[in-house]
PDB file of N, CA and C in Angstrom:
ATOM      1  N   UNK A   1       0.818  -1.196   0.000  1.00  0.00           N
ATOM      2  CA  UNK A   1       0.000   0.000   0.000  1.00  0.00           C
ATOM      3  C   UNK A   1       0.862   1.262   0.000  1.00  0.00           C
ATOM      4  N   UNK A   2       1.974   1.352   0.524  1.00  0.00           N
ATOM      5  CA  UNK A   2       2.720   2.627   1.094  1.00  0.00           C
ATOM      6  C   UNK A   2       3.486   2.650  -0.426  1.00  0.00           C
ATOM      7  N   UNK A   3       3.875   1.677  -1.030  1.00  0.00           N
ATOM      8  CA  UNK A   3       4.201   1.598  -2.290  1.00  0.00           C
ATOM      9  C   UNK A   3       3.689   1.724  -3.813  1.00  0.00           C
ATOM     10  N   UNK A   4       2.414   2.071  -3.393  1.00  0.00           N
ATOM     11  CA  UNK A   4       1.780   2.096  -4.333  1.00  0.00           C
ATOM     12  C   UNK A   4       1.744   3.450  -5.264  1.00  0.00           C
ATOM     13  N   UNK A   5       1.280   3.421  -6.581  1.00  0.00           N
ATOM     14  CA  UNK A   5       1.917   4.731  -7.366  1.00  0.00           C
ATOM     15  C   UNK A   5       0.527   5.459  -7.139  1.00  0.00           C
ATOM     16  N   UNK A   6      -0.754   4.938  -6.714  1.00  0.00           N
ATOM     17  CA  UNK A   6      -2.027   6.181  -6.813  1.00  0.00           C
ATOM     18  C   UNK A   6      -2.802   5.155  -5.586  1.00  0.00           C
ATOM     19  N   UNK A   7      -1.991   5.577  -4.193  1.00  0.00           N
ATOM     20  CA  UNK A   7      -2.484   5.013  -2.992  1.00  0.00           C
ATOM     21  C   UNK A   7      -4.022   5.484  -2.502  1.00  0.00           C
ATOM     22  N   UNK A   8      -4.849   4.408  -2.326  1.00  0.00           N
ATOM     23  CA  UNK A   8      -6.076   5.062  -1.226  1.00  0.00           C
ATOM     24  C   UNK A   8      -5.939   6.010  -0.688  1.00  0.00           C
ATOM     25  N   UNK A   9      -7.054   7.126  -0.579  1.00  0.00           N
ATOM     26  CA  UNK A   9      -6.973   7.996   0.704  1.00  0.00           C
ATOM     27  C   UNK A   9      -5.780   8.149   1.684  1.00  0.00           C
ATOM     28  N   UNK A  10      -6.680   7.050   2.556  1.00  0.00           N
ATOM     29  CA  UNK A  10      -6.488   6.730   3.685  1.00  0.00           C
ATOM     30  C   UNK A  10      -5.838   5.414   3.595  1.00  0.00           C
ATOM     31  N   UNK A  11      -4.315   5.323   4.584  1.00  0.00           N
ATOM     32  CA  UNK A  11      -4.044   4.104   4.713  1.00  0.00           C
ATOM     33  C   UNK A  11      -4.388   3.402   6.314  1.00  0.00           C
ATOM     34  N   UNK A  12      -5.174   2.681   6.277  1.00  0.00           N
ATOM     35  CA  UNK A  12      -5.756   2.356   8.014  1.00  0.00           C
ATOM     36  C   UNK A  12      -4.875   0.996   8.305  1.00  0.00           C
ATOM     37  N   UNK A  13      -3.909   1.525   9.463  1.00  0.00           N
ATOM     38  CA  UNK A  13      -3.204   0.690  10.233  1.00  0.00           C
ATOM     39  C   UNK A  13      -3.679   0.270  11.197  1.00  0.00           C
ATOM     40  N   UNK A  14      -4.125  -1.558  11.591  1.00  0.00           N
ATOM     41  CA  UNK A  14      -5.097  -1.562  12.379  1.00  0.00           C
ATOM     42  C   UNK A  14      -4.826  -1.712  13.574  1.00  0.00           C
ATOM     43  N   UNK A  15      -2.578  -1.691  14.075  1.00  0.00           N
ATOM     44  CA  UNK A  15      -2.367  -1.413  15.071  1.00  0.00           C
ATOM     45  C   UNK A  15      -2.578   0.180  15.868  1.00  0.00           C
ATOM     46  N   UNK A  16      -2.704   0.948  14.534  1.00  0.00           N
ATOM     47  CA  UNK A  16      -2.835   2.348  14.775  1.00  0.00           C
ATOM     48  C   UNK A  16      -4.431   2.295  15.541  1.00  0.00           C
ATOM     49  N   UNK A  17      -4.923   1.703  14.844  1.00  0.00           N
ATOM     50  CA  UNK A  17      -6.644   1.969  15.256  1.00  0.00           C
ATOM     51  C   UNK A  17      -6.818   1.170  16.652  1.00  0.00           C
ATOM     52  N   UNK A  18      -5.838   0.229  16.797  1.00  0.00           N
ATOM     53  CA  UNK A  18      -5.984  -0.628  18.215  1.00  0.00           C
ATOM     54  C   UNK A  18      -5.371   0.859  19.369  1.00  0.00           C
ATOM     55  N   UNK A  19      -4.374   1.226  19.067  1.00  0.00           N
ATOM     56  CA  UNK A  19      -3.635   2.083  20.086  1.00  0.00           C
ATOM     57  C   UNK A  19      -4.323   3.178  20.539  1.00  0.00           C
ATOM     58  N   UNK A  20      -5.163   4.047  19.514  1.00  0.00           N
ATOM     59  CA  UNK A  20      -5.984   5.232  19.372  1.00  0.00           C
ATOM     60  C   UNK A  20      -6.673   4.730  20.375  1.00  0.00           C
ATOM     61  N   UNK A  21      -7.507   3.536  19.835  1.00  0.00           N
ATOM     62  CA  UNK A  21      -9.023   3.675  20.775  1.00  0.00           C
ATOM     63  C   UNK A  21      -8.593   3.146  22.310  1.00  0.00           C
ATOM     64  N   UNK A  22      -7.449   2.584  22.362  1.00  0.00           N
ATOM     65  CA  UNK A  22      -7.054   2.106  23.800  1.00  0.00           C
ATOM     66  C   UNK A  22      -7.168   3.271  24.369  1.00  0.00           C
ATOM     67  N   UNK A  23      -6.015   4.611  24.093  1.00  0.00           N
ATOM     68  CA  UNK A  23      -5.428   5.967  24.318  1.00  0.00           C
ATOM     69  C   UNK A  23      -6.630   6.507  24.371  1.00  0.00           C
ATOM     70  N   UNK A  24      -8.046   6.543  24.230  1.00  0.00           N
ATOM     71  CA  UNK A  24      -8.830   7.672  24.345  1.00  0.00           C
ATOM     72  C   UNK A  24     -10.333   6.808  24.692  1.00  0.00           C
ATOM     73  N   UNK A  25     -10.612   5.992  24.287  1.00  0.00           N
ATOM     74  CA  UNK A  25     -11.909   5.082  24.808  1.00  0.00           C
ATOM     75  C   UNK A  25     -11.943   4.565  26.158  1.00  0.00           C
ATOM     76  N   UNK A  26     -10.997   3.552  25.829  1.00  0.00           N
ATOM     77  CA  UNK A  26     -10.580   2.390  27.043  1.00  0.00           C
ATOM     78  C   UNK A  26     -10.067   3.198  28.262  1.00  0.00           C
ATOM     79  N   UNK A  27     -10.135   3.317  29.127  1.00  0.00           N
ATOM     80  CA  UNK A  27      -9.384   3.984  29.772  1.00  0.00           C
ATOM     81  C   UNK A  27      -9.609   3.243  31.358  1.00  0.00           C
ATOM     82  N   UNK A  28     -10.901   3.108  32.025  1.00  0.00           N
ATOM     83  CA  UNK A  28     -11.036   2.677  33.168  1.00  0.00           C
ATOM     84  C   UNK A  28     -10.829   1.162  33.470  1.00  0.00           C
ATOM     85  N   UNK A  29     -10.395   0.354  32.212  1.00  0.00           N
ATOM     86  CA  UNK A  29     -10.447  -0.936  33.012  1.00  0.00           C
ATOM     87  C   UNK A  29      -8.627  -0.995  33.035  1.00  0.00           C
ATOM     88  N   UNK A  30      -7.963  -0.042  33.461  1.00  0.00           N
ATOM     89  CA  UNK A  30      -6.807  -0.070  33.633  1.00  0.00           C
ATOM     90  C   UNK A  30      -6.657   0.381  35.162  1.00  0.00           C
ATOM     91  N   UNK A  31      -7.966   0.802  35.500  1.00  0.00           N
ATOM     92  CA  UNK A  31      -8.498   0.970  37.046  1.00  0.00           C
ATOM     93  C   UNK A  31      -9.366   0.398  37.728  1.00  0.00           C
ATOM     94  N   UNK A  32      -8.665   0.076  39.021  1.00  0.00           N
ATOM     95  CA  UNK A  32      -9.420  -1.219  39.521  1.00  0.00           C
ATOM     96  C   UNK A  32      -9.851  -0.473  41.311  1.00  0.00           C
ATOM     97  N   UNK A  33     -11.124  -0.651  41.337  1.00  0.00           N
ATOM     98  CA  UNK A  33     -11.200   0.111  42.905  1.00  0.00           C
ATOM     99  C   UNK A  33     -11.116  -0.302  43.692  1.00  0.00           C
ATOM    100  N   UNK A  34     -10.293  -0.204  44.661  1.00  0.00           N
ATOM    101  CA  UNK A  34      -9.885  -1.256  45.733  1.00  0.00           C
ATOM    102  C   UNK A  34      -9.951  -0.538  47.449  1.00  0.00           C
ATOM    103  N   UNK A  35     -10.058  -0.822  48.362  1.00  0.00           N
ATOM    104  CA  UNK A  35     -10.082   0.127  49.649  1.00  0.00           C
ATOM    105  C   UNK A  35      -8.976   0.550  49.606  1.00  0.00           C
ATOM    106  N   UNK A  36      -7.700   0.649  48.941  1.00  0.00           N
ATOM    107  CA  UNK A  36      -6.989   1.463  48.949  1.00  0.00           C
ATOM    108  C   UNK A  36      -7.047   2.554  48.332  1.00  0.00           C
ATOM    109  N   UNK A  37      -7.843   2.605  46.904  1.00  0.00           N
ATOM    110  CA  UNK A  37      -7.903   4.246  46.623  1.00  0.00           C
ATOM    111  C   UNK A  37      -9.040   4.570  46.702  1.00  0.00           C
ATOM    112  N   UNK A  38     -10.046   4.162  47.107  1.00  0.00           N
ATOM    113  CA  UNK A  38     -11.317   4.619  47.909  1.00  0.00           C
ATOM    114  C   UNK A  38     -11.083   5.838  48.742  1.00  0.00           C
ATOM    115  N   UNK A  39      -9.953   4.862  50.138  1.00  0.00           N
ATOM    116  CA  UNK A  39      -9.601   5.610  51.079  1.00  0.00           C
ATOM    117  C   UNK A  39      -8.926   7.019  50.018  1.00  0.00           C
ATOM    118  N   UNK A  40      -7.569   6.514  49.692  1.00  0.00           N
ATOM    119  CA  UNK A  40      -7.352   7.766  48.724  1.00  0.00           C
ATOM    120  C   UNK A  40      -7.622   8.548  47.775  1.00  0.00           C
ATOM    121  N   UNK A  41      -8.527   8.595  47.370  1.00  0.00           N
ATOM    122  CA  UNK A  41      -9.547   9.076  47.198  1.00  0.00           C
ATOM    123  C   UNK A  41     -10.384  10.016  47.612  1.00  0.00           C
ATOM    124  N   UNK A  42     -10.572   9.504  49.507  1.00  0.00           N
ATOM    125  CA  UNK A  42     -11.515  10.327  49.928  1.00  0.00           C
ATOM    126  C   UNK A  42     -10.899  10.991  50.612  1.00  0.00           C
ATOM    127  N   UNK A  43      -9.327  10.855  50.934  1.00  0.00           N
ATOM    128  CA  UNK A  43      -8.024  11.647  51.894  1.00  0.00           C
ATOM    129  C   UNK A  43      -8.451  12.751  51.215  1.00  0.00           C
ATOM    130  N   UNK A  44      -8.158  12.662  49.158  1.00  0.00           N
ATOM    131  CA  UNK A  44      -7.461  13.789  48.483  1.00  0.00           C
ATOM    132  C   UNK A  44      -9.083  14.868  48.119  1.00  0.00           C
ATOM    133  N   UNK A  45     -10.131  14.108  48.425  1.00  0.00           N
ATOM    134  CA  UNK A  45     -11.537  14.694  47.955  1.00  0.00           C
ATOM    135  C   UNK A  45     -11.364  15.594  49.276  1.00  0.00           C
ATOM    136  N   UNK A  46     -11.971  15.126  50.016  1.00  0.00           N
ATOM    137  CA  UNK A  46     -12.371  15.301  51.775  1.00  0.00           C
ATOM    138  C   UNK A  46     -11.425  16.293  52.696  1.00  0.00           C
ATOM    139  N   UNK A  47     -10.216  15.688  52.619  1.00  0.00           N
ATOM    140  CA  UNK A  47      -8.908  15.967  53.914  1.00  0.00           C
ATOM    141  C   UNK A  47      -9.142  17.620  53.395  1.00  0.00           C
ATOM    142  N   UNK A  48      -8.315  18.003  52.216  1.00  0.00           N
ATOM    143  CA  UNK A  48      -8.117  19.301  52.191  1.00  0.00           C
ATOM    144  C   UNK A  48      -9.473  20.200  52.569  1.00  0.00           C
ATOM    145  N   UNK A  49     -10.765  19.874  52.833  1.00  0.00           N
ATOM    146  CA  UNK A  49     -11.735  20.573  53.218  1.00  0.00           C
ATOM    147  C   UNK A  49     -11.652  21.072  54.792  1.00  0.00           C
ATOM    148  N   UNK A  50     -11.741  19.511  55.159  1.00  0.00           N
ATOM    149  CA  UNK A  50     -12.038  19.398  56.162  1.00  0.00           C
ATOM    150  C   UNK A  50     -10.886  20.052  57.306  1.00  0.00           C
ATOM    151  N   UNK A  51      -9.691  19.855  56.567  1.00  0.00           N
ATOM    152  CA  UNK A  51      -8.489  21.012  57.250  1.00  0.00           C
ATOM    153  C   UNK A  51      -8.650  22.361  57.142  1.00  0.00           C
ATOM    154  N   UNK A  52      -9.162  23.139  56.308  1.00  0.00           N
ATOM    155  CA  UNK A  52      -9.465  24.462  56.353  1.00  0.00           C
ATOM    156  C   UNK A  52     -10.620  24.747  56.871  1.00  0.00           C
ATOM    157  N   UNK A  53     -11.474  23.699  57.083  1.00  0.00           N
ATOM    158  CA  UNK A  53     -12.360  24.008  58.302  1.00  0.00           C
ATOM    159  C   UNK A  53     -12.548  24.596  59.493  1.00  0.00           C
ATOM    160  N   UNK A  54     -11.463  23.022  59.684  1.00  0.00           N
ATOM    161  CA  UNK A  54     -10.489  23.311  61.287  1.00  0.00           C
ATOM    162  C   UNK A  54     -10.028  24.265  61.376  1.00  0.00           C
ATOM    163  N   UNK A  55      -9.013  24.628  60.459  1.00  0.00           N
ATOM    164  CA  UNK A  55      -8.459  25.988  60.739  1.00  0.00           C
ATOM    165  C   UNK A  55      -8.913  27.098  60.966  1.00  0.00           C
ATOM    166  N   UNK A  56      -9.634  26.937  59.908  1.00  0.00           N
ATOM    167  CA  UNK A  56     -10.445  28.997  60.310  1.00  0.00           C
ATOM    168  C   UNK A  56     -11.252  28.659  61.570  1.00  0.00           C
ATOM    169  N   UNK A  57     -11.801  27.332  61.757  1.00  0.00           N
ATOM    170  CA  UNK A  57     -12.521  27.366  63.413  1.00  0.00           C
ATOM    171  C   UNK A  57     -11.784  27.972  64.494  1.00  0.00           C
ATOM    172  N   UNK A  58     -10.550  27.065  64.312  1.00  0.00           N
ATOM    173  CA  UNK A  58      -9.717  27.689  65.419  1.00  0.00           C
ATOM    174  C   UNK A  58      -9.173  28.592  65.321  1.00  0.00           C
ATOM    175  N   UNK A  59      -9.091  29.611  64.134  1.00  0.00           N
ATOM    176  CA  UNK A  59      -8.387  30.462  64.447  1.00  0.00           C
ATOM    177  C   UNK A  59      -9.292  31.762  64.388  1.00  0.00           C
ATOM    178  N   UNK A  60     -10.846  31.585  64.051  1.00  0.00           N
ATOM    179  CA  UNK A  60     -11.943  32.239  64.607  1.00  0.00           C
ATOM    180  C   UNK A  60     -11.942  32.179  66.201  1.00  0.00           C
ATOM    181  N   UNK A  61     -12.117  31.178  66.722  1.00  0.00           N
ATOM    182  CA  UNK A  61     -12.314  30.532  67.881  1.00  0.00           C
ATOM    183  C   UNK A  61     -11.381  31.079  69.010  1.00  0.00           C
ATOM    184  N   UNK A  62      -9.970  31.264  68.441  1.00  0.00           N
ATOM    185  CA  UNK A  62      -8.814  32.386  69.209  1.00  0.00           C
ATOM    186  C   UNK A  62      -9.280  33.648  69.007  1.00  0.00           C
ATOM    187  N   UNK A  63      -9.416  34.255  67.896  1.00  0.00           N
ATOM    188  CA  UNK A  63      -9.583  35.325  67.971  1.00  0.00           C
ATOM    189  C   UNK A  63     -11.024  36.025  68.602  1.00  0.00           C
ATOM    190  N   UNK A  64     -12.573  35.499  68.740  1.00  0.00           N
ATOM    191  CA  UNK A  64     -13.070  35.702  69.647  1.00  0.00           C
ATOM    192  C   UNK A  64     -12.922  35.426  71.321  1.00  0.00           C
ATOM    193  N   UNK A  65     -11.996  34.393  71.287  1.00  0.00           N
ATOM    194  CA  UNK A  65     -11.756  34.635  72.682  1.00  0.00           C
ATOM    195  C   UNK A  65     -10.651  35.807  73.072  1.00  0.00           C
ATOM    196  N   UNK A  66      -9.818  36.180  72.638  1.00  0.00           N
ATOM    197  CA  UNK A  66      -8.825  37.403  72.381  1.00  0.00           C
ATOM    198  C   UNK A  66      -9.762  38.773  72.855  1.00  0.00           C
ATOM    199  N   UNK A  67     -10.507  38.538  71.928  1.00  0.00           N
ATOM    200  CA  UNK A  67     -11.716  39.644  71.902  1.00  0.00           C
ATOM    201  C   UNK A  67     -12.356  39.713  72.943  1.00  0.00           C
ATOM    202  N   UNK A  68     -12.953  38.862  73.246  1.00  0.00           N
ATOM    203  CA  UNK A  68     -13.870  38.589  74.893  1.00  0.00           C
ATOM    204  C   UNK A  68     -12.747  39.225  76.109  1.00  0.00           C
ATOM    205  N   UNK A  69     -11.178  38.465  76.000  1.00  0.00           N
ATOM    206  CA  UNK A  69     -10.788  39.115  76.778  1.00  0.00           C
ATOM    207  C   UNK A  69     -10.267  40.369  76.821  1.00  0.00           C
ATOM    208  N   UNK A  70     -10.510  40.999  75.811  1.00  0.00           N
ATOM    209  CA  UNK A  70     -10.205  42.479  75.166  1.00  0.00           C
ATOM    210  C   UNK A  70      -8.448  42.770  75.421  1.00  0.00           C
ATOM    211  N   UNK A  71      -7.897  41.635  74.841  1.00  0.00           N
ATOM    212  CA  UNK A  71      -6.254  41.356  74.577  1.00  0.00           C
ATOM    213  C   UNK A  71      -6.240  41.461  72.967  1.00  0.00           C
ATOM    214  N   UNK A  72      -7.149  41.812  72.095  1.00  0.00           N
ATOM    215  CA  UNK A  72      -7.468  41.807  70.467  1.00  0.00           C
ATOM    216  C   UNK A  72      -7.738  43.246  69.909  1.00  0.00           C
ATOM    217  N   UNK A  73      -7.187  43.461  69.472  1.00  0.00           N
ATOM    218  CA  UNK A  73      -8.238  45.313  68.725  1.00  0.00           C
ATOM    219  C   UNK A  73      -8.420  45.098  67.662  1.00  0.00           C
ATOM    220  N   UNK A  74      -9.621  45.102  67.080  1.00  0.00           N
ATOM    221  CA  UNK A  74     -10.322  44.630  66.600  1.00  0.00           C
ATOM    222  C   UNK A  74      -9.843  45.612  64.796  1.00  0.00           C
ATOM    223  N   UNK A  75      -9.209  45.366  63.943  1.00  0.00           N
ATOM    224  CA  UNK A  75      -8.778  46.322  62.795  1.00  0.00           C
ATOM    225  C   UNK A  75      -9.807  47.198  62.022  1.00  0.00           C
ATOM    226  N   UNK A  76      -9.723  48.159  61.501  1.00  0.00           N
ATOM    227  CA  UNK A  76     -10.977  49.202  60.485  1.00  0.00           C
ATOM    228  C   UNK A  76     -11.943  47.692  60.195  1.00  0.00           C
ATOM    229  N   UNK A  77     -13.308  48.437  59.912  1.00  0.00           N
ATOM    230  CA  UNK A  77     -14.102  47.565  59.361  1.00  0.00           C
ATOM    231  C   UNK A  77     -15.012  48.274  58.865  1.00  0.00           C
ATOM    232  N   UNK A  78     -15.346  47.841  57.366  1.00  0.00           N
ATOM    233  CA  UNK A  78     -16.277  49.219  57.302  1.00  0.00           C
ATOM    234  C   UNK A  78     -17.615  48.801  57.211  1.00  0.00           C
ATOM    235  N   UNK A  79     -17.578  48.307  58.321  1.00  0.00           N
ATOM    236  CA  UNK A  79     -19.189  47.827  58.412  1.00  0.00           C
ATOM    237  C   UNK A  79     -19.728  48.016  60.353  1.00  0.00           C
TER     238      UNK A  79
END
């Protein structure tokens, strides 16, 4: 075919067409769900929330008590 003097179009390589549709179709049965990435999974979904939660709690949570004990001054606010 590649030799030819007035080639088809298209020359369809059917390892080409195997690789394509692997590379862009196939994709999840190369993933298997297991309680290990469940858990990781729900570390990388979940954790980062649930840490900035915490944080601004507690560091709300200091700073009204700061305040209560009027050891805080409180910066401009224009409200």
């Amino acid at each position: 075919q590649l030799n030819n003097p007035k080639p088809p179009v298209v020359i369809e390589d059917p390892a080409l067409l195997r690789w394509s549709y692997a590379k862009t179709q196939n994709v999840y049965p190369t993933f298997r769900p297991t309680p290990k990435t469940s858990f990781l999974g729900a570390v990388y979904a979940i954790g980062p929330i649930l840490f900035w939660a915490f944080a601004f709690k507690y560091d709300r949570d200091r700073r009204e008590k700061l305040i209560q004990e009027g050891k805080y001054e409180r910066p401009f606010s224009m409200f």
